[in-house]
N, C-alpha and C. Protein backbone atom coordinates (compact mmCIF):
# COMPACT_ATOMS: atom_id res chain seq x y z
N UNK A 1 -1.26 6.82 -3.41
CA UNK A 1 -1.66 6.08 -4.58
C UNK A 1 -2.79 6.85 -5.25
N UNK A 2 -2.53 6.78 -6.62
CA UNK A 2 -4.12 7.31 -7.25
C UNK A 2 -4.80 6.74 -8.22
N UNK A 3 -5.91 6.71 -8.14
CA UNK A 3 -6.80 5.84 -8.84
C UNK A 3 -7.13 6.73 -9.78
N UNK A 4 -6.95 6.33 -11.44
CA UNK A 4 -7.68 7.25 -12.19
C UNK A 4 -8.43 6.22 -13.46
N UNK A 5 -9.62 6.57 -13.64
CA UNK A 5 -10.15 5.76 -14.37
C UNK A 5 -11.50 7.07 -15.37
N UNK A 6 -11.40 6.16 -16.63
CA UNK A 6 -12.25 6.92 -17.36
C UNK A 6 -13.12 6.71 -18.25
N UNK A 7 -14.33 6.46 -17.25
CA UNK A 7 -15.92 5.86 -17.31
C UNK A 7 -16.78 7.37 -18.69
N UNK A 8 -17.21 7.17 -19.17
CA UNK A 8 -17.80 7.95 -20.27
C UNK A 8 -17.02 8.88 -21.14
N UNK A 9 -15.99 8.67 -21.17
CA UNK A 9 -15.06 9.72 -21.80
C UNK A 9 -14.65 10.60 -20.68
N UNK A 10 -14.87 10.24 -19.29
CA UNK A 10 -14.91 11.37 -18.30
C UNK A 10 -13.78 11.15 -17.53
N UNK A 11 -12.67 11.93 -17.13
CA UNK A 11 -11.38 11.57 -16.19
C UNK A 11 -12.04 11.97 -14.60
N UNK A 12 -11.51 10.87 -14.37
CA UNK A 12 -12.04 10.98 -12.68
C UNK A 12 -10.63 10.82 -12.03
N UNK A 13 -10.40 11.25 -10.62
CA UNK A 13 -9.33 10.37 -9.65
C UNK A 13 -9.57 10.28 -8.50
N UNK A 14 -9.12 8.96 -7.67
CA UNK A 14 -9.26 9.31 -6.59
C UNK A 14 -7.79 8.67 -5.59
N UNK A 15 -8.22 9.65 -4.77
CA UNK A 15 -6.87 8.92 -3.83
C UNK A 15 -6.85 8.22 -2.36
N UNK A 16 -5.58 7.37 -2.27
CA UNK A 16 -5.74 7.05 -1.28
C UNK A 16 -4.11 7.65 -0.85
N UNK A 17 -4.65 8.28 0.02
CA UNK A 17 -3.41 9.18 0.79
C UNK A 17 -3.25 8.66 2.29
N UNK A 18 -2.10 8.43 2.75
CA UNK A 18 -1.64 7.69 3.91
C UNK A 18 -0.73 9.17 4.58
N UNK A 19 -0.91 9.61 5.23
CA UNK A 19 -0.28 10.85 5.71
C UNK A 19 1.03 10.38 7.05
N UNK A 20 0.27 9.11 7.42
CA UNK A 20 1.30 9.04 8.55
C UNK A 20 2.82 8.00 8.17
N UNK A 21 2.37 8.09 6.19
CA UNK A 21 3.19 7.08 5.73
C UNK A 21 3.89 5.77 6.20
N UNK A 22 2.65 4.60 6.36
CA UNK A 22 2.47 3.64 6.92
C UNK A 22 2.91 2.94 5.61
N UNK A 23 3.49 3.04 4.87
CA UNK A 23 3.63 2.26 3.74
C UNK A 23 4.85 1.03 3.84
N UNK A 24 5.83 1.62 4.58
CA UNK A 24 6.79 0.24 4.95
C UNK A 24 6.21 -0.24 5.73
N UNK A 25 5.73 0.07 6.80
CA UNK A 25 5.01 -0.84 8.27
C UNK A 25 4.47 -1.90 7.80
N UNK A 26 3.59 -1.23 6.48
CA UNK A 26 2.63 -2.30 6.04
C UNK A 26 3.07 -3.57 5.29
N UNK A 27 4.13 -3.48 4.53
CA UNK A 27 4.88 -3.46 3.88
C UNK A 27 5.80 -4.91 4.37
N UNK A 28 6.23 -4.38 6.06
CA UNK A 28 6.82 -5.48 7.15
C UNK A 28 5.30 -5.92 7.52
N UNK A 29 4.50 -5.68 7.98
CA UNK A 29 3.33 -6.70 8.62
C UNK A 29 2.61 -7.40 7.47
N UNK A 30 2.63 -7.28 6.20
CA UNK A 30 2.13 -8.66 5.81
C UNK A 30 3.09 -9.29 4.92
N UNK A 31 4.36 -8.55 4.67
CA UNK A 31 5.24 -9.70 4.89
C UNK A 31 5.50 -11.02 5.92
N UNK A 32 5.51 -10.20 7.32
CA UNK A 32 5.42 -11.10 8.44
C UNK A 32 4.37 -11.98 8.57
N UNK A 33 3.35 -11.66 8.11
CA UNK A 33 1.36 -12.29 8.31
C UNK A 33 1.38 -13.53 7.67
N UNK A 34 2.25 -13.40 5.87
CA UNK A 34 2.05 -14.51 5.01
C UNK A 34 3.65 -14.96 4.87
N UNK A 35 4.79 -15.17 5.99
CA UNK A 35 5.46 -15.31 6.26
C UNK A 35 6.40 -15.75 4.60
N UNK A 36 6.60 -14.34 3.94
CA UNK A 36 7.69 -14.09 2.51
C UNK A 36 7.78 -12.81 3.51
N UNK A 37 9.43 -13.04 3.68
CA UNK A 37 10.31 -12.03 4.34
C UNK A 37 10.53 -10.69 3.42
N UNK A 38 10.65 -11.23 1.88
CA UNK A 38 11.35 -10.50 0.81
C UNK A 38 10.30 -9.77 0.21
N UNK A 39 8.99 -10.02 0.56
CA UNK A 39 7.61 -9.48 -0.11
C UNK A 39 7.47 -7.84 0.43
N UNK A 40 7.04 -6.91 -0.74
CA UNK A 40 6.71 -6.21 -0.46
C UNK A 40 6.09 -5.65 -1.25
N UNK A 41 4.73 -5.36 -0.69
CA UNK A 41 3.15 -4.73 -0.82
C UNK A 41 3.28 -3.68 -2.02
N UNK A 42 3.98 -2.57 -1.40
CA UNK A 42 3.65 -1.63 -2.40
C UNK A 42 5.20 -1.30 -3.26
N UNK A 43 6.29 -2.25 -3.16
CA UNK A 43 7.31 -2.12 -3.73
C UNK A 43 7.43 -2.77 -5.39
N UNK A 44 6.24 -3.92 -5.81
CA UNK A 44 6.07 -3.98 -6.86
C UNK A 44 5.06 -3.34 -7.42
N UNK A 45 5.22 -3.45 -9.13
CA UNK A 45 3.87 -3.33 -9.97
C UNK A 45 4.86 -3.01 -11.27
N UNK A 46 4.40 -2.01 -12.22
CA UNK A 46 4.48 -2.54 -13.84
C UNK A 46 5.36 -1.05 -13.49
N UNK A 47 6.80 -0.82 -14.21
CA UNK A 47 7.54 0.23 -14.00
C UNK A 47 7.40 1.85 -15.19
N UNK A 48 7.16 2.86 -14.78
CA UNK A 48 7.29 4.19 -16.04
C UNK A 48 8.99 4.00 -16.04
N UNK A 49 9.25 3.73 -16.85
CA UNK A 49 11.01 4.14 -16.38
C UNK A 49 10.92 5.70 -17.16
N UNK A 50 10.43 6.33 -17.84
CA UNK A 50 10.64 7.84 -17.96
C UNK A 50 9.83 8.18 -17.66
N UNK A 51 9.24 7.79 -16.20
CA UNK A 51 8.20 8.90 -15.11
C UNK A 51 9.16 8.54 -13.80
N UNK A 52 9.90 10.15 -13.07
CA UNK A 52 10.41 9.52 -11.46
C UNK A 52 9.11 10.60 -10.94
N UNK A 53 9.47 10.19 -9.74
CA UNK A 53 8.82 10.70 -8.42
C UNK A 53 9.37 12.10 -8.32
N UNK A 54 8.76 12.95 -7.13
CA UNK A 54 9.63 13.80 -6.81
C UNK A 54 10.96 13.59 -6.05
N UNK A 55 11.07 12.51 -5.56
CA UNK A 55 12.76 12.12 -5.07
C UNK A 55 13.57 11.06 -5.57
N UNK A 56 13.28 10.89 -6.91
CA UNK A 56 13.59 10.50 -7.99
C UNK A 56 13.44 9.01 -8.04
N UNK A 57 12.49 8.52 -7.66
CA UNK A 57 12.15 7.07 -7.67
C UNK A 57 11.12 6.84 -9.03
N UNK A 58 11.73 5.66 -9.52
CA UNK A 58 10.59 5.18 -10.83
C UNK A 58 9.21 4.73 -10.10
N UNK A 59 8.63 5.42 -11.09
CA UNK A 59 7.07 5.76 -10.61
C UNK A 59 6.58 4.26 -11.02
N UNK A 60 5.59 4.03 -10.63
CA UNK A 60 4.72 2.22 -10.33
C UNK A 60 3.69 2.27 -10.65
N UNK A 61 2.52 1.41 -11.51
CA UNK A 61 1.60 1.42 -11.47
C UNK A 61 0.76 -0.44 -11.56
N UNK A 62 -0.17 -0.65 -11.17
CA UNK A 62 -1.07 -1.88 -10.72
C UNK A 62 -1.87 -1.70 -11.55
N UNK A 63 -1.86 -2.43 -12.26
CA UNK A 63 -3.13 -2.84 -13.37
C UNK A 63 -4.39 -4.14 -13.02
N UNK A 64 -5.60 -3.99 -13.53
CA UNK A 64 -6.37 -4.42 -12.89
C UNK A 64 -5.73 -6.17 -12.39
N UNK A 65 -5.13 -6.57 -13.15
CA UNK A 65 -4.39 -8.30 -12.99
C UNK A 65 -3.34 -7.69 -11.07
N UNK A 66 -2.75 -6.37 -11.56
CA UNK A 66 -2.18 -6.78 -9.90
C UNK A 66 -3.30 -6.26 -8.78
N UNK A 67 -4.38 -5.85 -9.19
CA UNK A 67 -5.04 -5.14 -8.38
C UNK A 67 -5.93 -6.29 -7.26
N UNK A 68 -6.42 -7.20 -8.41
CA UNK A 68 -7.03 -8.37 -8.20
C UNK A 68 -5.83 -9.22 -7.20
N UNK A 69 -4.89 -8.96 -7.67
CA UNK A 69 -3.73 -10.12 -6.31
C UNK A 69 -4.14 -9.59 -5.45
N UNK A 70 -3.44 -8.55 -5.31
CA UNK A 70 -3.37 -7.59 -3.90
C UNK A 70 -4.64 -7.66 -3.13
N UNK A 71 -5.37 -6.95 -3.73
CA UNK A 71 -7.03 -7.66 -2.74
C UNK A 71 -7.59 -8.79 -2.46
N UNK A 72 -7.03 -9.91 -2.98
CA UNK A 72 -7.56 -11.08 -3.16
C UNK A 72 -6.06 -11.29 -1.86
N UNK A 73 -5.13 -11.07 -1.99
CA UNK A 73 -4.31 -11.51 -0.68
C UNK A 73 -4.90 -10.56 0.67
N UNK A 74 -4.90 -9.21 0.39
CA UNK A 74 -5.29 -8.44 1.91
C UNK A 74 -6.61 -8.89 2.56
N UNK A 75 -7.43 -9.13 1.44
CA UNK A 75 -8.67 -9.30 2.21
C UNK A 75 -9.03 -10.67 3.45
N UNK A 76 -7.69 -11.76 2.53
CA UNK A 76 -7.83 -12.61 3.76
C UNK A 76 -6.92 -11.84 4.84
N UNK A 77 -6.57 -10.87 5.11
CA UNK A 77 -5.68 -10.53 6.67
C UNK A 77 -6.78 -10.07 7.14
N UNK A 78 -6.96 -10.03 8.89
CA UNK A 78 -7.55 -9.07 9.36
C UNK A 78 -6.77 -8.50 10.27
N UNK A 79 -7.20 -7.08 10.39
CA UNK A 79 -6.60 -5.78 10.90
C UNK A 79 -5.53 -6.11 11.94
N UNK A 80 -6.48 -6.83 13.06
CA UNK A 80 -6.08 -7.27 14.50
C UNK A 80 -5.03 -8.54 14.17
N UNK A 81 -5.01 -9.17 13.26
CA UNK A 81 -4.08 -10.23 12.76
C UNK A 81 -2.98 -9.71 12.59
N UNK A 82 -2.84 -8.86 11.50
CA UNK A 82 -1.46 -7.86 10.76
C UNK A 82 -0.70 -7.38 12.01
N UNK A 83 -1.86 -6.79 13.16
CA UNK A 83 -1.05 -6.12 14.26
C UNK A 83 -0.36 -6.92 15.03
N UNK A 84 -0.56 -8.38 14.86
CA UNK A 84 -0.04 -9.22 16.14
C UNK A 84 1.61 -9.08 15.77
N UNK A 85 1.87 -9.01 14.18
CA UNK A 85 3.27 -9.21 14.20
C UNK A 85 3.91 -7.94 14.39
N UNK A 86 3.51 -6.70 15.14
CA UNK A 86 3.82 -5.65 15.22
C UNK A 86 5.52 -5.34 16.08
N UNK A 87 5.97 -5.08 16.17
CA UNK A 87 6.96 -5.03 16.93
C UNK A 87 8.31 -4.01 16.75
N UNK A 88 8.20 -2.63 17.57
CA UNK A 88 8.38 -1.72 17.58
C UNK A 88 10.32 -1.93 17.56
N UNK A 89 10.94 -2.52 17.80
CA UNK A 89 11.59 -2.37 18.47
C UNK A 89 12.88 -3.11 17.43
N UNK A 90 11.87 -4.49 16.73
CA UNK A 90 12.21 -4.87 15.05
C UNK A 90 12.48 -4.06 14.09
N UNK A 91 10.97 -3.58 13.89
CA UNK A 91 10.92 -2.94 12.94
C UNK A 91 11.59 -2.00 13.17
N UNK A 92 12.71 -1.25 14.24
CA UNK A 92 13.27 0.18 14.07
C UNK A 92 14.58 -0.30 13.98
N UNK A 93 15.17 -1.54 14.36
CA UNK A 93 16.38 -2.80 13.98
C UNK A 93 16.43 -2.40 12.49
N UNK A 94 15.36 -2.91 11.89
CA UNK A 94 15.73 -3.04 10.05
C UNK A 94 14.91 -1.48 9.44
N UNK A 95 14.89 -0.61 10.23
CA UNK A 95 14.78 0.16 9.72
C UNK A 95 14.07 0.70 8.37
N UNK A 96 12.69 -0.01 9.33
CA UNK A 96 11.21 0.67 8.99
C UNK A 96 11.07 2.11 9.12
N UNK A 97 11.04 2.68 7.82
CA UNK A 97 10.36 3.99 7.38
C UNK A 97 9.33 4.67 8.26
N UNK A 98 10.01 5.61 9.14
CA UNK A 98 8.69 6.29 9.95
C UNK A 98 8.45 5.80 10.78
N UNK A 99 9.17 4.37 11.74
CA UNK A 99 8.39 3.86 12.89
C UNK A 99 8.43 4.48 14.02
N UNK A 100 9.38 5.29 14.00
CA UNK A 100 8.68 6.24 15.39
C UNK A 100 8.20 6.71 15.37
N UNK A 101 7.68 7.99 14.30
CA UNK A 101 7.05 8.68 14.54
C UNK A 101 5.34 7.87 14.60
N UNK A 102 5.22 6.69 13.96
CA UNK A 102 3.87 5.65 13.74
C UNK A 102 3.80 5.08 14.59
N UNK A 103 4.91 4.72 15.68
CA UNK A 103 4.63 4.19 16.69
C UNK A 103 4.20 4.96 18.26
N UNK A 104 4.07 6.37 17.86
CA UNK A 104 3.49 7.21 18.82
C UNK A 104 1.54 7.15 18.12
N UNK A 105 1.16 6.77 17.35
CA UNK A 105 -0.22 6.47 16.79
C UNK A 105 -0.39 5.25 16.49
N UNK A 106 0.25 3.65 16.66
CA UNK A 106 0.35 2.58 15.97
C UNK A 106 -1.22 2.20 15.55
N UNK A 107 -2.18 2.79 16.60
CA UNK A 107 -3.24 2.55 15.94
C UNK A 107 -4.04 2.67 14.37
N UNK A 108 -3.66 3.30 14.40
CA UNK A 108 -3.77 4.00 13.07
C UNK A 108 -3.08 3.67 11.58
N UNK A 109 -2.03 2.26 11.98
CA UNK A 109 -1.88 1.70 10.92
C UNK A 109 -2.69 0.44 10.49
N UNK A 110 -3.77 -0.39 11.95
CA UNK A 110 -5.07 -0.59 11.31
C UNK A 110 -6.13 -0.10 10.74
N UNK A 111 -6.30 1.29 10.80
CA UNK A 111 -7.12 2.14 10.44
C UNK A 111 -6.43 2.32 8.92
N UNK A 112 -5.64 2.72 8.39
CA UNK A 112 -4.60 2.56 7.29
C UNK A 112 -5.21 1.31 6.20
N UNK A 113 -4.76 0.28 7.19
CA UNK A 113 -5.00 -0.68 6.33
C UNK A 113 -6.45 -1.14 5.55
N UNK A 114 -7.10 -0.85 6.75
CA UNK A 114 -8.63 -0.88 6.21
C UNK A 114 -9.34 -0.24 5.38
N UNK A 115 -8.63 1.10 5.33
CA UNK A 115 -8.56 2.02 4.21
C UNK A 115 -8.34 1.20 3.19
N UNK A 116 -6.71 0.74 2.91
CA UNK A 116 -6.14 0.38 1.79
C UNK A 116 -7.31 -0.55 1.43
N UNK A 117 -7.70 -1.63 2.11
CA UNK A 117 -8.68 -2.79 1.49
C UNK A 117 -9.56 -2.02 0.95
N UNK A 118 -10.29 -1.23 1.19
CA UNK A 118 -11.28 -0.39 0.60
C UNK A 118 -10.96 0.32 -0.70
N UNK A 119 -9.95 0.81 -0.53
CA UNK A 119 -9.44 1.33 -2.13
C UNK A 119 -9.42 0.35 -2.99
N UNK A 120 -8.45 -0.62 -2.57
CA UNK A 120 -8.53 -1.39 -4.05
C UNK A 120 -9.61 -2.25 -4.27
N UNK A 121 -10.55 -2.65 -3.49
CA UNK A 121 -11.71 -3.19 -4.02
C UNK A 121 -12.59 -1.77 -4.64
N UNK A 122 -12.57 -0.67 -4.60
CA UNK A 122 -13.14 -0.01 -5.46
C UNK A 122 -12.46 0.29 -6.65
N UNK A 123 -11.34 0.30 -6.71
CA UNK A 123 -10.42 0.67 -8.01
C UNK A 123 -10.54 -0.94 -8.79
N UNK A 124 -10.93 -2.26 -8.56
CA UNK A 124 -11.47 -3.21 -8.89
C UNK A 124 -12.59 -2.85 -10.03
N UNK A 125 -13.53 -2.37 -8.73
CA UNK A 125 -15.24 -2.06 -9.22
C UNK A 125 -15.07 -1.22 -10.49
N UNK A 126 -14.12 -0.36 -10.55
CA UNK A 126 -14.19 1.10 -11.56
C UNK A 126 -13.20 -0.06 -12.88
N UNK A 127 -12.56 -1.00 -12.59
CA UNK A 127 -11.88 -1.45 -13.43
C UNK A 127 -10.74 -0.63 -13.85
N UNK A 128 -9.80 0.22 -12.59
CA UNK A 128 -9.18 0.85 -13.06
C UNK A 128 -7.82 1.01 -12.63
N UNK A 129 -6.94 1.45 -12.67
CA UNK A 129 -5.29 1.06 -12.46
C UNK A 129 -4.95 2.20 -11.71
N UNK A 130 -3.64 1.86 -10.48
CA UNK A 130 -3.33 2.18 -9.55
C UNK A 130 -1.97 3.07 -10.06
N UNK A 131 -1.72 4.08 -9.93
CA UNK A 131 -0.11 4.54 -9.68
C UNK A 131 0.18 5.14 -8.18
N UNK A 132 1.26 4.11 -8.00
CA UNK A 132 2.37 4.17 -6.88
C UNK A 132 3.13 5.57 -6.32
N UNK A 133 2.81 5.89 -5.89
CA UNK A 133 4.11 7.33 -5.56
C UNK A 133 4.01 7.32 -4.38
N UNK A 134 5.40 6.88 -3.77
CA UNK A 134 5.99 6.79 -2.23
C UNK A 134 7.32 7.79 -2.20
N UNK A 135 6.85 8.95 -2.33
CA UNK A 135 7.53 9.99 -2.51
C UNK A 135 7.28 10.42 -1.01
C-alpha cells in the first residue's frame, strides 16, 4: 500500500510493505474476528479502472471516508484476538494466499497487523489516501 499525500505543495510517500504477503490471512482473520465471512479488508475501496497492477488487477485506492472505517474497525481487534481464529489447516482448505509459506513465521502476521494499524492511523493524521497494489 502507499500513502501519498501533499502537505505544502510537497509530494511525500510512504509505504506500508508486507513482504511475507499476509494480505489474505488478514483478510480471513478479521473476517473470522467480526464474523462477515464475505468481508474483505483489503479487497475493497474506490476502483482506477484505467490503472492495472503489474498482474493485471484494477488498482484500489481508500480515501480518507474508507480510511476512517478501516481503523475505526481494526483498532477494536487485538493482535492476540485476530490470532485465535488462526487455523492452518482452513485456511489452506479455501485457499489462503501464501499460507504455507506464513505459516512457517505465523508470528509475524501479528507483527503485520500492528503495522497495518499504525499506517492507517497515520495516513488519517496526514489526511491522506491509500492505493492498494496486491500485486
Amino acid at each position: 500500500m502507499l500513502l501519498e499525500y501533499y502537505p505544502n505543495k510537497q509530494f511525500d510517500n510512504k509505504y506500508y510493505f508486507d513482504s511475507n504477503r499476509t494480505y489474505d490471512a488478514l483478510d480471513y482473520l478479521i473476517s473470522k474476528k467480526i464474523n462477515d465471512y464475505n468481508y474483505t479488508f483489503f479487497g475493497d475501496g474506490i476502483e482506477f479502472k484505467e490503472s492495472l497492477g503489474v498482474q493485471g488487477r484494477t488498482l484500489k485506492y481508500w480515501d480518507i471516508k474508507i480510511l476512517r472505517r478501516k481503523s475505526k474497525l481494526v483498532e477494536k481487534i487485538e493482535s492476540g484476538d485476530l490470532m485465535k481464529h488462526y487455523d492452518f489447516e482452513k485456511m489452506e482448505k479455501l485457499g489462503v494466499y501464501k499460507i504455507s509459506q506464513i505459516n512457517c513465521h505465523k508470528e509475524n502476521v501479528e507483527e503485520v497487523f500492528i503495522n497495518l494499524k499504525s499506517f492507517l492511523s497515520e495516513a488519517i493524521q496526514l489526511n491522506g489516501y491509500v492505493l492498494i497494489i496486491k500485486d
